[in-house]
N, C-alpha and C. Protein backbone atom coordinates (compact mmCIF):
# COMPACT_ATOMS: atom_id res chain seq x y z
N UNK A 1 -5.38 0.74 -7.57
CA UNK A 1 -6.35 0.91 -6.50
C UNK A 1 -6.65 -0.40 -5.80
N UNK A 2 -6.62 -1.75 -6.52
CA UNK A 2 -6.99 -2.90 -6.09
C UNK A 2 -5.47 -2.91 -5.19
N UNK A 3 -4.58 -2.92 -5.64
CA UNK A 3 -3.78 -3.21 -4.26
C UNK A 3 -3.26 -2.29 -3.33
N UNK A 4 -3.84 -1.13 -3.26
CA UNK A 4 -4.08 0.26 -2.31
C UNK A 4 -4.75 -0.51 -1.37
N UNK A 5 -5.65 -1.49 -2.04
CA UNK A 5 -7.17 -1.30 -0.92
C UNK A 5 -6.75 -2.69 -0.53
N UNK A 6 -6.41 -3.88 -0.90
CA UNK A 6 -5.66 -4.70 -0.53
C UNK A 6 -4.70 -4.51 0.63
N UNK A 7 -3.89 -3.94 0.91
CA UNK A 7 -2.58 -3.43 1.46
C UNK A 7 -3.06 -2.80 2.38
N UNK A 8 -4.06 -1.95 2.57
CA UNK A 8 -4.93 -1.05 3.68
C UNK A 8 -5.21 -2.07 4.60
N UNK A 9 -5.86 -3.12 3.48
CA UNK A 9 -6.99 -3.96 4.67
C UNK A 9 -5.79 -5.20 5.68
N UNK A 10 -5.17 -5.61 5.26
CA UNK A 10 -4.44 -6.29 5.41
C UNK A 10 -3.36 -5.44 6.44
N UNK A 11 -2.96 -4.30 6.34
CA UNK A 11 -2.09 -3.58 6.82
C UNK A 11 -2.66 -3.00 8.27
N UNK A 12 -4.14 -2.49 7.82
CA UNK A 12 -5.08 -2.15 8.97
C UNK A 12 -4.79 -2.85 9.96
N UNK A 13 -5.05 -4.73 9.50
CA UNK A 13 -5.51 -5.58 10.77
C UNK A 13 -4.23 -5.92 11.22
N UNK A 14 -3.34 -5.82 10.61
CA UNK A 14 -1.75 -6.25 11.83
C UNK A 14 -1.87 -5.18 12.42
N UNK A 15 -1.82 -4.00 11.82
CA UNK A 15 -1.42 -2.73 12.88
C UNK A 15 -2.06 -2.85 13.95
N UNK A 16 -3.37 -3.01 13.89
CA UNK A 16 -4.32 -3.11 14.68
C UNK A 16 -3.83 -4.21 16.18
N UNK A 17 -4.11 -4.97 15.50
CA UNK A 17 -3.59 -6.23 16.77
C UNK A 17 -2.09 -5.98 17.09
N UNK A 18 -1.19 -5.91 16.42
CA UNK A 18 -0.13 -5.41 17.16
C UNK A 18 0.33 -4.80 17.58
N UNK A 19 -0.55 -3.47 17.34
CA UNK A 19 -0.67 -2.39 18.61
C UNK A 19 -1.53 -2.34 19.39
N UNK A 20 -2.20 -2.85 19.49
CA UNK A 20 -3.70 -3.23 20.97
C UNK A 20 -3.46 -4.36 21.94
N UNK A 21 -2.50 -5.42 21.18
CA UNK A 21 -2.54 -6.58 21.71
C UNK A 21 -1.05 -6.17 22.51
N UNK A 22 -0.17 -6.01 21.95
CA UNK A 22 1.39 -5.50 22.45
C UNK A 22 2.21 -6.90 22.65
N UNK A 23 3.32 -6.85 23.62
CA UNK A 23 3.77 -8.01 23.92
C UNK A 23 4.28 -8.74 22.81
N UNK A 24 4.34 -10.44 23.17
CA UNK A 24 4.88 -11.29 22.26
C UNK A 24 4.05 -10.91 20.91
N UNK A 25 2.71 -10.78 20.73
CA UNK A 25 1.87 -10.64 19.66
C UNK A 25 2.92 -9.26 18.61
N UNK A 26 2.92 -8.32 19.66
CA UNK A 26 3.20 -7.29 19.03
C UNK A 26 4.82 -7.31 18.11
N UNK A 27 5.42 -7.73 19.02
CA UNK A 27 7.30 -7.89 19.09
C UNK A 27 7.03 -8.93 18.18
N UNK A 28 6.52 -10.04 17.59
CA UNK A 28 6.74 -11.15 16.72
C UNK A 28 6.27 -9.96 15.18
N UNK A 29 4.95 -9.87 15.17
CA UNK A 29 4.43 -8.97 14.10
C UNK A 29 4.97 -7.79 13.44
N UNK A 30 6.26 -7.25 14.08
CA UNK A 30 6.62 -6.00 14.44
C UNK A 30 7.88 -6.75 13.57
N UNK A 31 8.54 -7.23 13.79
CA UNK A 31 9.48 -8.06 13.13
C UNK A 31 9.18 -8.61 12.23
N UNK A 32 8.28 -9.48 12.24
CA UNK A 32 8.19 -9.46 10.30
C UNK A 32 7.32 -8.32 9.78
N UNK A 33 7.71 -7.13 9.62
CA UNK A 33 7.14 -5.74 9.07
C UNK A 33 8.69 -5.84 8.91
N UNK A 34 9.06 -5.66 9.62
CA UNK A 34 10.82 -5.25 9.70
C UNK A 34 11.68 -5.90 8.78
N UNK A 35 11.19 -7.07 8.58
CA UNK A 35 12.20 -8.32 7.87
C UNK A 35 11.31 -8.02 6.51
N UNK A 36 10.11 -7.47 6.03
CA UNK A 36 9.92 -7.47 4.82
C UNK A 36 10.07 -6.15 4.25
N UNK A 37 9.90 -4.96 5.31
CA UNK A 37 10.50 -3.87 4.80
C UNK A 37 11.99 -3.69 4.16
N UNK A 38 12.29 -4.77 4.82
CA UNK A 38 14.14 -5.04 4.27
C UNK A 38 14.47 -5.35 3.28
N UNK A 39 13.32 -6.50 2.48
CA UNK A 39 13.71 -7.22 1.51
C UNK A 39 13.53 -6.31 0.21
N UNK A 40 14.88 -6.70 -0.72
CA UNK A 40 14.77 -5.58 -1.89
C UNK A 40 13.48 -6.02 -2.83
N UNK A 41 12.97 -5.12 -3.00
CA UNK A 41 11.02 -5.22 -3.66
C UNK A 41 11.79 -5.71 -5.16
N UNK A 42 12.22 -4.71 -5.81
CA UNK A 42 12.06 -5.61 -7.31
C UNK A 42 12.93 -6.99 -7.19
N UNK A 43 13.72 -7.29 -7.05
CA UNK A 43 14.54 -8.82 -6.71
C UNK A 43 13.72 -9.48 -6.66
N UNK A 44 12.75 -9.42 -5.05
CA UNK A 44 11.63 -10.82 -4.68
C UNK A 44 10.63 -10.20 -5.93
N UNK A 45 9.95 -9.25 -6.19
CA UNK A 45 9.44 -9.24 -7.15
C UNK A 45 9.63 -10.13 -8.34
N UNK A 46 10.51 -10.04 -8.87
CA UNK A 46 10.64 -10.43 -10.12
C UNK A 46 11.24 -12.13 -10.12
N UNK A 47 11.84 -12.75 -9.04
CA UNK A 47 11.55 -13.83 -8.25
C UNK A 47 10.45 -14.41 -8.36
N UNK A 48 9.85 -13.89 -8.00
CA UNK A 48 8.13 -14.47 -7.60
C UNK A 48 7.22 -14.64 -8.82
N UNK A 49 7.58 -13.78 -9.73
CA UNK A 49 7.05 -13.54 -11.24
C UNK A 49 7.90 -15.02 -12.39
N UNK A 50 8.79 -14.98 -11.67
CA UNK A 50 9.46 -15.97 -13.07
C UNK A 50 9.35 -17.10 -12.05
N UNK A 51 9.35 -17.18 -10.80
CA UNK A 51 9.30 -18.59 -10.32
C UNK A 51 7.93 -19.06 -10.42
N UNK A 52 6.93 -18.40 -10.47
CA UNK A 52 5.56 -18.71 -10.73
C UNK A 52 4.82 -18.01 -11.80
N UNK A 53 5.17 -18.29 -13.21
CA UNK A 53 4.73 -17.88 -14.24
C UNK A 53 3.80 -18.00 -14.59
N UNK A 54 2.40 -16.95 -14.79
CA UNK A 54 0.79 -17.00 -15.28
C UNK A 54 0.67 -16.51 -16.62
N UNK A 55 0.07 -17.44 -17.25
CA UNK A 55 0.03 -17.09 -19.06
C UNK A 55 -1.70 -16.35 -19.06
N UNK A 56 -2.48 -16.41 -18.31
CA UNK A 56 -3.49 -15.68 -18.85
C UNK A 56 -3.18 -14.49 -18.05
N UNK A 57 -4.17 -13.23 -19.02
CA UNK A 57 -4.17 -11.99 -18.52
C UNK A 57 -4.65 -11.78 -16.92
N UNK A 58 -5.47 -12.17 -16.83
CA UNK A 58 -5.94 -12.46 -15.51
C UNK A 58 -5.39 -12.50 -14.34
N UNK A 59 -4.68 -13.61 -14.32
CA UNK A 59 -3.55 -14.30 -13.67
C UNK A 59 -2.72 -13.06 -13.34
N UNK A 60 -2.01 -12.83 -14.07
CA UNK A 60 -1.02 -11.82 -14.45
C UNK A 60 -1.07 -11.05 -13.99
N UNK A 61 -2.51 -9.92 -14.03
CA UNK A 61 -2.82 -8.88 -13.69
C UNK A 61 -3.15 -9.00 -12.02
N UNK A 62 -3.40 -10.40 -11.64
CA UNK A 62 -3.91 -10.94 -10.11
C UNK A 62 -2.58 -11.12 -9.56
N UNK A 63 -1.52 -11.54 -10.34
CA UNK A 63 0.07 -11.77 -9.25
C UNK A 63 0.56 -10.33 -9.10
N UNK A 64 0.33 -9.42 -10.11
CA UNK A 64 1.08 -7.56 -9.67
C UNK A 64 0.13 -7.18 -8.82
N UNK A 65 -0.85 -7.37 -8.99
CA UNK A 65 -1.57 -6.79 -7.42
C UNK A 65 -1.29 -7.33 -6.48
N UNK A 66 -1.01 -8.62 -6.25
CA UNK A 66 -0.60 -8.91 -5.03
C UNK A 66 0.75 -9.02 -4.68
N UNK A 67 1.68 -9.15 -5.64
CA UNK A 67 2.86 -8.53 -5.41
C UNK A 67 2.99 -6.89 -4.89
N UNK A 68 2.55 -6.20 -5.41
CA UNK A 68 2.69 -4.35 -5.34
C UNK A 68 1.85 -4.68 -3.70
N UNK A 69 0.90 -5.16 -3.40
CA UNK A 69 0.19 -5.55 -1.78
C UNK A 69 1.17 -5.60 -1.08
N UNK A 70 1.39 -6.79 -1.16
CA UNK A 70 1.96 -7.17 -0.40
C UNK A 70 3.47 -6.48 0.43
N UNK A 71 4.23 -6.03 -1.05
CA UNK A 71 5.33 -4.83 0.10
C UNK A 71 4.84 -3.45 0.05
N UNK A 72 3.58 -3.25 0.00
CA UNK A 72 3.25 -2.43 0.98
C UNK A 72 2.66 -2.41 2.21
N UNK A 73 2.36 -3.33 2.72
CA UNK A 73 1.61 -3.95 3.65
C UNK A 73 2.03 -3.55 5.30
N UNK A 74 3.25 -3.78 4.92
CA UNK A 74 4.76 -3.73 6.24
C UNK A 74 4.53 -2.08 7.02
N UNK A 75 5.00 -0.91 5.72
CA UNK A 75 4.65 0.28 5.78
C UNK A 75 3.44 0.92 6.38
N UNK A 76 2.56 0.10 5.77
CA UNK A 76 1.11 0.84 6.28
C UNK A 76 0.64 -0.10 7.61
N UNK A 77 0.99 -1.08 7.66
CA UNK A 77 0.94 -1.33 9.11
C UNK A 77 1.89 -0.60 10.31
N UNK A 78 3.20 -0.43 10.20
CA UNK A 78 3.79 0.20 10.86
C UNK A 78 2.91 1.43 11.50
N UNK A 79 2.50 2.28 10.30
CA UNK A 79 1.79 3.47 10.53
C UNK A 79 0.73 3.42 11.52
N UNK A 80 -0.12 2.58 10.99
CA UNK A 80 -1.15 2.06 12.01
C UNK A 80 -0.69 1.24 13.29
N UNK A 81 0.20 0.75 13.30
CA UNK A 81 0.27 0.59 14.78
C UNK A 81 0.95 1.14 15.51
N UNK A 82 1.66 2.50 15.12
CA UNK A 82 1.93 3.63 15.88
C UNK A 82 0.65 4.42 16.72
N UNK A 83 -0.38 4.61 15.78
CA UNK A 83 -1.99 5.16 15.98
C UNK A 83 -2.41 4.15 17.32
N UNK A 84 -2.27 2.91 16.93
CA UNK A 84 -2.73 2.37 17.96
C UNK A 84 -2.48 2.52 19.32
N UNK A 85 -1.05 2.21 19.41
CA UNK A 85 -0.15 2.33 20.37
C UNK A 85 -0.54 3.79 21.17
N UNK A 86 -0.91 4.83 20.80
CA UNK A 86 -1.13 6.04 21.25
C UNK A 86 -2.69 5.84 21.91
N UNK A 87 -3.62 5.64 20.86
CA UNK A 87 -5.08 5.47 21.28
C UNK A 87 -5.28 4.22 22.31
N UNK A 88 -4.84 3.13 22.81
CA UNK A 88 -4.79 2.44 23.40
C UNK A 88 -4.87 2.85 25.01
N UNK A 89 -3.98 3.83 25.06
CA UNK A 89 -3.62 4.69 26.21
C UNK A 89 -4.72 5.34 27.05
N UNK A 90 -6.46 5.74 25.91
CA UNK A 90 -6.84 6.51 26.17
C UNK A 90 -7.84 6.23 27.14
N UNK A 91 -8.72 6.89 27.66
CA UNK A 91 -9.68 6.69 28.73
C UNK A 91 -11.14 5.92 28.24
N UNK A 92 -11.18 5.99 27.04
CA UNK A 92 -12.85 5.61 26.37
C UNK A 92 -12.47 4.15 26.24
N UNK A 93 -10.74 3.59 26.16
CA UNK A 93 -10.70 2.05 26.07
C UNK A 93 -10.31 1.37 27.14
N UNK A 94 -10.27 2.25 28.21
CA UNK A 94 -9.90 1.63 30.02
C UNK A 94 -11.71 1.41 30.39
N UNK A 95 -12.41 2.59 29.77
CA UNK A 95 -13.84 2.14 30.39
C UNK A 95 -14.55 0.82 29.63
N UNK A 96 -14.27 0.66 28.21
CA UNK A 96 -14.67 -0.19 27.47
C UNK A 96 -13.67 -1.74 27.77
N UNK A 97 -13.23 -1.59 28.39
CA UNK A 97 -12.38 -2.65 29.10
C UNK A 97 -13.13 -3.12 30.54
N UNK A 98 -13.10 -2.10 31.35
CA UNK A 98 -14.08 -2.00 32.50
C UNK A 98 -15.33 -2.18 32.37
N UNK A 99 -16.09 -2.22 31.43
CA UNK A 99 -17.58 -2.85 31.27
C UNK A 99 -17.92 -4.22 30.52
N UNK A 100 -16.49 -4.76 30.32
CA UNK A 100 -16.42 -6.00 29.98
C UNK A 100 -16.21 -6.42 28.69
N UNK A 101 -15.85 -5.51 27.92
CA UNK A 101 -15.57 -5.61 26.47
C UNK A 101 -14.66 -6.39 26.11
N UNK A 102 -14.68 -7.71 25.57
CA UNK A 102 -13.84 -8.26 24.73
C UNK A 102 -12.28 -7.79 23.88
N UNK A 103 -10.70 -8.02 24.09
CA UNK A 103 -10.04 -7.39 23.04
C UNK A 103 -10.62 -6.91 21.83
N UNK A 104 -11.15 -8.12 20.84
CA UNK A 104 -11.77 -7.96 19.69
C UNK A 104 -12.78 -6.74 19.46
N UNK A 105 -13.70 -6.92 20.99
CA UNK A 105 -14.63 -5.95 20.71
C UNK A 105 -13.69 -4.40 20.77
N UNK A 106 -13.07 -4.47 21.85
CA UNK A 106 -12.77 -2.96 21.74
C UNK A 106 -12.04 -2.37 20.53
N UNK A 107 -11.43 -3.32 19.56
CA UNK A 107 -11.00 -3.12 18.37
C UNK A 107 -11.63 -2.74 17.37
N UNK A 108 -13.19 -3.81 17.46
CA UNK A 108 -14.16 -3.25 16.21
C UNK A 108 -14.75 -2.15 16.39
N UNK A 109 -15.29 -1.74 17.65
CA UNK A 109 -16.01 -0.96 17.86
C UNK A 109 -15.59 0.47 18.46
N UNK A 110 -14.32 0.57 19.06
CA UNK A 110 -13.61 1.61 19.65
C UNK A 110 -11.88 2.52 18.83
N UNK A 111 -11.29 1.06 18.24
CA UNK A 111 -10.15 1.54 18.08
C UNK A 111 -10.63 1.97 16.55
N UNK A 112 -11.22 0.96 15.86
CA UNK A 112 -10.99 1.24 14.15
C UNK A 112 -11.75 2.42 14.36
N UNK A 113 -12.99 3.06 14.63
CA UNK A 113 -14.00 4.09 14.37
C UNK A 113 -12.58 5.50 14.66
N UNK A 114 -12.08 5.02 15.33
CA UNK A 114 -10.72 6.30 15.71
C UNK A 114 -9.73 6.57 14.38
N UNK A 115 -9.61 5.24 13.74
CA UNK A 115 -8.86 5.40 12.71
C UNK A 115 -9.15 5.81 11.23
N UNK A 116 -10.09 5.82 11.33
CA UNK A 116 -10.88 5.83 9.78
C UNK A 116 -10.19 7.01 9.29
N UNK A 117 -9.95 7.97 9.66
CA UNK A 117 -9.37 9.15 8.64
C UNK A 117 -7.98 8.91 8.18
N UNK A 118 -7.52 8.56 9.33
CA UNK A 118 -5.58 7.69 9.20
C UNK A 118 -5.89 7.13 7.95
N UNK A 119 -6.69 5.78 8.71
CA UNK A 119 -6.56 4.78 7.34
C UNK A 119 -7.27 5.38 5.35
N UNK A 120 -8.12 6.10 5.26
CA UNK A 120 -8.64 6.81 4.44
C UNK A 120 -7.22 7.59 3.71
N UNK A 121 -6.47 8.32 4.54
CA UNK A 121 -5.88 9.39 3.96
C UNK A 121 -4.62 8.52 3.81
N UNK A 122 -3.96 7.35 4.59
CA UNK A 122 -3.21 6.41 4.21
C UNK A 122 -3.01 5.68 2.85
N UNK A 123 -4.91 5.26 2.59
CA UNK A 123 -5.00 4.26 1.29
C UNK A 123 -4.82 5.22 0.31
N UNK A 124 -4.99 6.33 0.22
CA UNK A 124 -4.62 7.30 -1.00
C UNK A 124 -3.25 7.56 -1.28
N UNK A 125 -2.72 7.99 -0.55
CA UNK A 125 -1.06 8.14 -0.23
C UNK A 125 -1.00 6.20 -1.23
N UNK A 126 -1.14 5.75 -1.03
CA UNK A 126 -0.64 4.30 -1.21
C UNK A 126 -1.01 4.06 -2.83
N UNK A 127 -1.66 5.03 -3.33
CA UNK A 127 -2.12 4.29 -4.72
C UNK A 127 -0.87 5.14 -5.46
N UNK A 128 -0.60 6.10 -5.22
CA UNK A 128 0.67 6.48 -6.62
C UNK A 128 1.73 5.56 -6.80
N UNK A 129 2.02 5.18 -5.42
CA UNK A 129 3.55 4.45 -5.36
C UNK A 129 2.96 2.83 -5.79
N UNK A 130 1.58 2.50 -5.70
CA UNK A 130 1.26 1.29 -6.63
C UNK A 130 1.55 1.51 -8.17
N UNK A 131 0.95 2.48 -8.55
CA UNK A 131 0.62 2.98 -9.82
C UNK A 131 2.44 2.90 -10.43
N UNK A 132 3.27 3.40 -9.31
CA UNK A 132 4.73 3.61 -9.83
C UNK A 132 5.48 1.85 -9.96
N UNK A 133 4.97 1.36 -9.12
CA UNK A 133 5.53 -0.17 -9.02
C UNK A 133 4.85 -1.22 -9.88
N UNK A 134 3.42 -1.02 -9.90
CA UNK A 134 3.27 -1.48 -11.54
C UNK A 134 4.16 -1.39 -12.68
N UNK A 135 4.12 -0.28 -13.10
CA UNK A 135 4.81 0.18 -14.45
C UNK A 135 6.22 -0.06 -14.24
N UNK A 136 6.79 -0.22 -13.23
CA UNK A 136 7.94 -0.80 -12.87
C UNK A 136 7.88 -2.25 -13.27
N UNK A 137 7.24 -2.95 -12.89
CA UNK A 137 6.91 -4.83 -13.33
C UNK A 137 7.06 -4.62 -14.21
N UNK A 138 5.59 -3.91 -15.24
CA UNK A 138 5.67 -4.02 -16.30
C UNK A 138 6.75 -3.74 -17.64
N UNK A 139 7.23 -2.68 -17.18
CA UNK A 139 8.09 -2.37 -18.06
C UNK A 139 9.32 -3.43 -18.43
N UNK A 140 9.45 -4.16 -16.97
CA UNK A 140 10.97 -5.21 -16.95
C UNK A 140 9.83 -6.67 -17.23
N UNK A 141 9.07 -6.47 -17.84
CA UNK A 141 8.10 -7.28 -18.53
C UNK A 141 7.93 -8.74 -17.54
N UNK A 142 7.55 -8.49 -16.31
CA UNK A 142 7.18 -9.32 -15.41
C UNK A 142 5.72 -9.02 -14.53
N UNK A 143 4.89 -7.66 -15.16
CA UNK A 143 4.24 -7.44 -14.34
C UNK A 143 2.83 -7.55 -15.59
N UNK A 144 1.79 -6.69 -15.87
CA UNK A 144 0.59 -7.14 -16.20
C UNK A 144 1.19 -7.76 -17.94
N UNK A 145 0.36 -8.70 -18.19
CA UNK A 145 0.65 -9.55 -19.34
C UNK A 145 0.01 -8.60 -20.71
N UNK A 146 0.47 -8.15 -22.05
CA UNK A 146 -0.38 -7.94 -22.77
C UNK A 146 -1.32 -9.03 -23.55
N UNK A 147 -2.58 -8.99 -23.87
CA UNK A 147 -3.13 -7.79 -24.61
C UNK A 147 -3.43 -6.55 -23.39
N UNK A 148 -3.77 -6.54 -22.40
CA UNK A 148 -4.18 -5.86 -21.11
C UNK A 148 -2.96 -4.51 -21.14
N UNK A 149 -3.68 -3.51 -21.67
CA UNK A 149 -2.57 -2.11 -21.71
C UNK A 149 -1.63 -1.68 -20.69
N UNK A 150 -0.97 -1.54 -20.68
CA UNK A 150 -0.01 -0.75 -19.42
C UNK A 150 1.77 0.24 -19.88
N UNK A 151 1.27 1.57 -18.73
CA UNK A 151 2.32 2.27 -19.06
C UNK A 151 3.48 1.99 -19.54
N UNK A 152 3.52 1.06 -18.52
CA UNK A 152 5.46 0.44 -18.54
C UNK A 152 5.60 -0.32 -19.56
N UNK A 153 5.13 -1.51 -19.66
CA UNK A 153 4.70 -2.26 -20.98
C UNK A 153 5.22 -1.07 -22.02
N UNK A 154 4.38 0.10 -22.35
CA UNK A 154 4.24 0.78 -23.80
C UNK A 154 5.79 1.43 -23.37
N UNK A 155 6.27 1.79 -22.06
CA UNK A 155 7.48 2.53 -22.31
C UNK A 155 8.70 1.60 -22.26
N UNK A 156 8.31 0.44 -22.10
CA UNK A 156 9.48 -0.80 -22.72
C UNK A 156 9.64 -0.64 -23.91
N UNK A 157 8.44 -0.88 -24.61
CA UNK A 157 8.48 -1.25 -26.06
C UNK A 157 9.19 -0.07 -27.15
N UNK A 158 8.79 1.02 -26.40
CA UNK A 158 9.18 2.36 -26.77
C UNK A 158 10.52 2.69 -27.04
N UNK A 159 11.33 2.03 -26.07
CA UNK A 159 12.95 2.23 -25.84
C UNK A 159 13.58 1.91 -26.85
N UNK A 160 12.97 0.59 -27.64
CA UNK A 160 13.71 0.13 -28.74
C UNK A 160 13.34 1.09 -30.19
N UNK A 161 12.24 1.86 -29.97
CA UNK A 161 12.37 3.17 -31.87
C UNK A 161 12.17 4.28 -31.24
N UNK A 162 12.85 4.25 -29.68
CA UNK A 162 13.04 5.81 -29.40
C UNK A 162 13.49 6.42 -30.26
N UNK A 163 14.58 6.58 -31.09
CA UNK A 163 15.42 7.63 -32.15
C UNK A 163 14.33 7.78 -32.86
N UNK A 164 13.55 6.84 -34.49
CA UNK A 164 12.85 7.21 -34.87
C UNK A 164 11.14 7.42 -34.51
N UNK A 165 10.76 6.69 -33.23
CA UNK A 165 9.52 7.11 -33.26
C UNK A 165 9.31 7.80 -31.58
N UNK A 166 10.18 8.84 -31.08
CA UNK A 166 10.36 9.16 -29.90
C UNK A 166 8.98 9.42 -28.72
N UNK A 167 7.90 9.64 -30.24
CA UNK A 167 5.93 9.73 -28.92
C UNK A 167 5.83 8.57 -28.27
N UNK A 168 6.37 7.51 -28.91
CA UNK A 168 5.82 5.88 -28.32
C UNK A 168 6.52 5.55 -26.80
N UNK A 169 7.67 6.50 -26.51
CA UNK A 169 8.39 6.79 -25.13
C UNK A 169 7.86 7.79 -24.67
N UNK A 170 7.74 8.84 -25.46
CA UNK A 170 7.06 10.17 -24.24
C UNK A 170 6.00 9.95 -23.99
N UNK A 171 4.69 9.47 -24.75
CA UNK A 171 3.00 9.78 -24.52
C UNK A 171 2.92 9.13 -23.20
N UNK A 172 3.17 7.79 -23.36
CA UNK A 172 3.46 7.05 -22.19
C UNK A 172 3.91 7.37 -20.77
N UNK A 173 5.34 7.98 -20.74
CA UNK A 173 6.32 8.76 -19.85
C UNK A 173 5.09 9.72 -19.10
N UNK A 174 4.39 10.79 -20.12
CA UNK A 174 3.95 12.25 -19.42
C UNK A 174 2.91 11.63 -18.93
N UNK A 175 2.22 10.37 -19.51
CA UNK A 175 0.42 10.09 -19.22
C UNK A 175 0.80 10.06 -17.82
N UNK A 176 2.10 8.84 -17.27
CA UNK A 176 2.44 7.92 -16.48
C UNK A 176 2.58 9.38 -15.31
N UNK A 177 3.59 9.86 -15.31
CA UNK A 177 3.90 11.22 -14.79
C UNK A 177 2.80 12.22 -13.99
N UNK A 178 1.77 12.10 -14.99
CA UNK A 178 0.47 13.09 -14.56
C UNK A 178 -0.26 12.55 -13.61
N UNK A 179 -0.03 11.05 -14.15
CA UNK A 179 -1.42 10.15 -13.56
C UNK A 179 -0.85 9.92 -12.04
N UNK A 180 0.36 9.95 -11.71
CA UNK A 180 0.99 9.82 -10.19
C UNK A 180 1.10 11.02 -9.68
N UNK A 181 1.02 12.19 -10.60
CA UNK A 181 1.05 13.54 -9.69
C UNK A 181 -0.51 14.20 -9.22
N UNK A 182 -1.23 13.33 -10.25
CA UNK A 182 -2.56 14.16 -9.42
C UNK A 182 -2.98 12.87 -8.42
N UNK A 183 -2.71 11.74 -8.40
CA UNK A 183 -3.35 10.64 -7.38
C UNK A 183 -2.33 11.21 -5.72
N UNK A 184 -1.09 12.18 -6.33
CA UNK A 184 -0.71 12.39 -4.75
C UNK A 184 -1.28 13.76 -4.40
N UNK A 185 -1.89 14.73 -5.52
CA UNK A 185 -2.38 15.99 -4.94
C UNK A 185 -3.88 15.39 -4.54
N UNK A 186 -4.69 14.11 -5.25
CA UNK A 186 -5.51 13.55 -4.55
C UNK A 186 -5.41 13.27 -3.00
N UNK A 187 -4.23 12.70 -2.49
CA UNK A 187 -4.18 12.44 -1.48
C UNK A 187 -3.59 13.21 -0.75
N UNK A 188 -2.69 14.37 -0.91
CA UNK A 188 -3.10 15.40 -0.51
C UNK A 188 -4.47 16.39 -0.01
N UNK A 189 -4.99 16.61 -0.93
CA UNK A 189 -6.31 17.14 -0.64
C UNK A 189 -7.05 16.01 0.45
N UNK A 190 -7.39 15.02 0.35
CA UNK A 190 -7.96 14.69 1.26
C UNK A 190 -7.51 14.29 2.61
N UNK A 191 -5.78 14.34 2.97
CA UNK A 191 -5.37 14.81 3.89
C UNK A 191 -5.69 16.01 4.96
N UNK A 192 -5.42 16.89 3.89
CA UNK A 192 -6.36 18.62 4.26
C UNK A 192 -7.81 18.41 4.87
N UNK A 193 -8.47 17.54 3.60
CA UNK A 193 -9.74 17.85 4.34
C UNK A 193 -10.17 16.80 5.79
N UNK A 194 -8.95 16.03 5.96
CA UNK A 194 -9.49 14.88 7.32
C UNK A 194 -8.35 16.04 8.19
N UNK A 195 -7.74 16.83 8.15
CA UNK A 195 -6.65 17.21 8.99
C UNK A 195 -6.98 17.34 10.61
N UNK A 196 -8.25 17.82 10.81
CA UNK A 196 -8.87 17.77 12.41
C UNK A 196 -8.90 16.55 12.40
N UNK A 197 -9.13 15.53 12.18
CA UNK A 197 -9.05 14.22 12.52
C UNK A 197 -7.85 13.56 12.64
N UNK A 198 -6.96 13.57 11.46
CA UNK A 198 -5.60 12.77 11.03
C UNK A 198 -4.43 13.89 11.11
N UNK A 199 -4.21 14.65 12.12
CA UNK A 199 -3.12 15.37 12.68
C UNK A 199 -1.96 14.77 12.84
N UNK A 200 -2.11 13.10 13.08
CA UNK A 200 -1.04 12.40 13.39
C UNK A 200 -0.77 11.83 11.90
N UNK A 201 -1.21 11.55 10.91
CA UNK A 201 -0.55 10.94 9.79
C UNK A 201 0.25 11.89 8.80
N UNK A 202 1.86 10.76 8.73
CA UNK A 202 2.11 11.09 7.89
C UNK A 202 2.35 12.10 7.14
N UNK A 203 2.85 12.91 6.12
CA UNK A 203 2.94 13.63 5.00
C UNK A 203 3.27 12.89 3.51
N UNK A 204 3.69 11.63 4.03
CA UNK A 204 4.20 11.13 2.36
C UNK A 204 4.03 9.40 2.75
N UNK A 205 3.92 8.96 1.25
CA UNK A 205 3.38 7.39 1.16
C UNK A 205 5.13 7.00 1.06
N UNK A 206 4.72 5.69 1.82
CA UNK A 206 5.69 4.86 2.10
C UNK A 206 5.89 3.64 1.42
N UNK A 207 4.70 3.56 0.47
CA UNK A 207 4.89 2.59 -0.73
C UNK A 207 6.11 2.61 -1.09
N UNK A 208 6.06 0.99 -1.31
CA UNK A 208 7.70 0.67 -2.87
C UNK A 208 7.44 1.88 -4.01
């Protein structure tokens, strides 16, 4: 959830400006979305983990969140500055332009209040495929440090007395399994319930 909400906020404000602002702003920003959507996630992942190694839990648990952030960031901005690009067009931000409104202002006060259901039904969509890219780190034992519990972690460790102790791979496996299928019927459902609002988003998270 910490890097759902990370990745939102961060993702929000490029989309934002690079679809309101357009132009060089937009075409530079727009390109690096492009150039990091490209880059293979576990590689720089696990790069980034052994080139900058954190021995406390803390640490540890602070570089997978911002690793799992960060390539999602690209995605959920894209999204949002499609939204923009459309709402930009509309008549409530030609008058709020015409009464002297600031870029900035018409952003805080006009474009985001438009987006809130996008972005809402976005950051949900975004937490399974965190939840999946965690346990991904973890498991290739680069992502949260133990003592600090984690799926992948327990279904690493598991692999080696799969034959004789085969629960220490499954409990793990089904918890892991459940816990990503109800965070997407979560975000499902609250898709449904913003649907008069967020007609334009999406059906599926674009998370790593």
């Amino acid at each position: 959830m910490g890097a759902a909400a990370l990745a939102a906020a961060a993702g929000t404000l490029i989309g934002v400006v690079a679809g309101f602002c357009g132009g060089a702003v937009d075409t530079v920003l727009a390109r690096l979305m492009d150039v990091t959507l490209a880059l293979p996630y576990l590689l720089v992942a696990i790069t980034l983990a052994t080139t900058f190694p954190v021995r406390s839990v803390a640490g540890g648990l602070a570089m997978t969140i911002l690793i799992v952030a960060f390539f999602s960031v690209a995605s959920f901005g894209r999204v949002v500055r499609g939204q923009v690009l459309s709402l930009r067009r509309n008549e409530f931000i030609e008058a709020a332009r015409a009464l002297g409104a600031s870029n900035a202002r018409i952003m805080v006060s006009e474009v985001l209040p438009n987006l809130t259901a996008q972005i809402t039904v976005l950051t949900s969509l975004l937490i399974p495929g965190a939840i999946v890219a965690e346990a991904t780190l973890s498991f290739l034992g680069v992502g949260v440090r133990p003592p600090t519990p984690s799926w992948g972690s327990m279904l690493g460790e598991g692999t080696d007395v799969f034959q004789t102790a085969w629960w220490l791979l499954a409990v793990p496996g089904v918890l892991l399994l459940l816990t990503t299928l109800a965070s997407n019927l979560l975000g499902e459902g609250i898709r449904d319930a913003l649907a008069p609002r967020a007609d334009a988003v999406p059906g599926g998270g674009d998370g790593p």
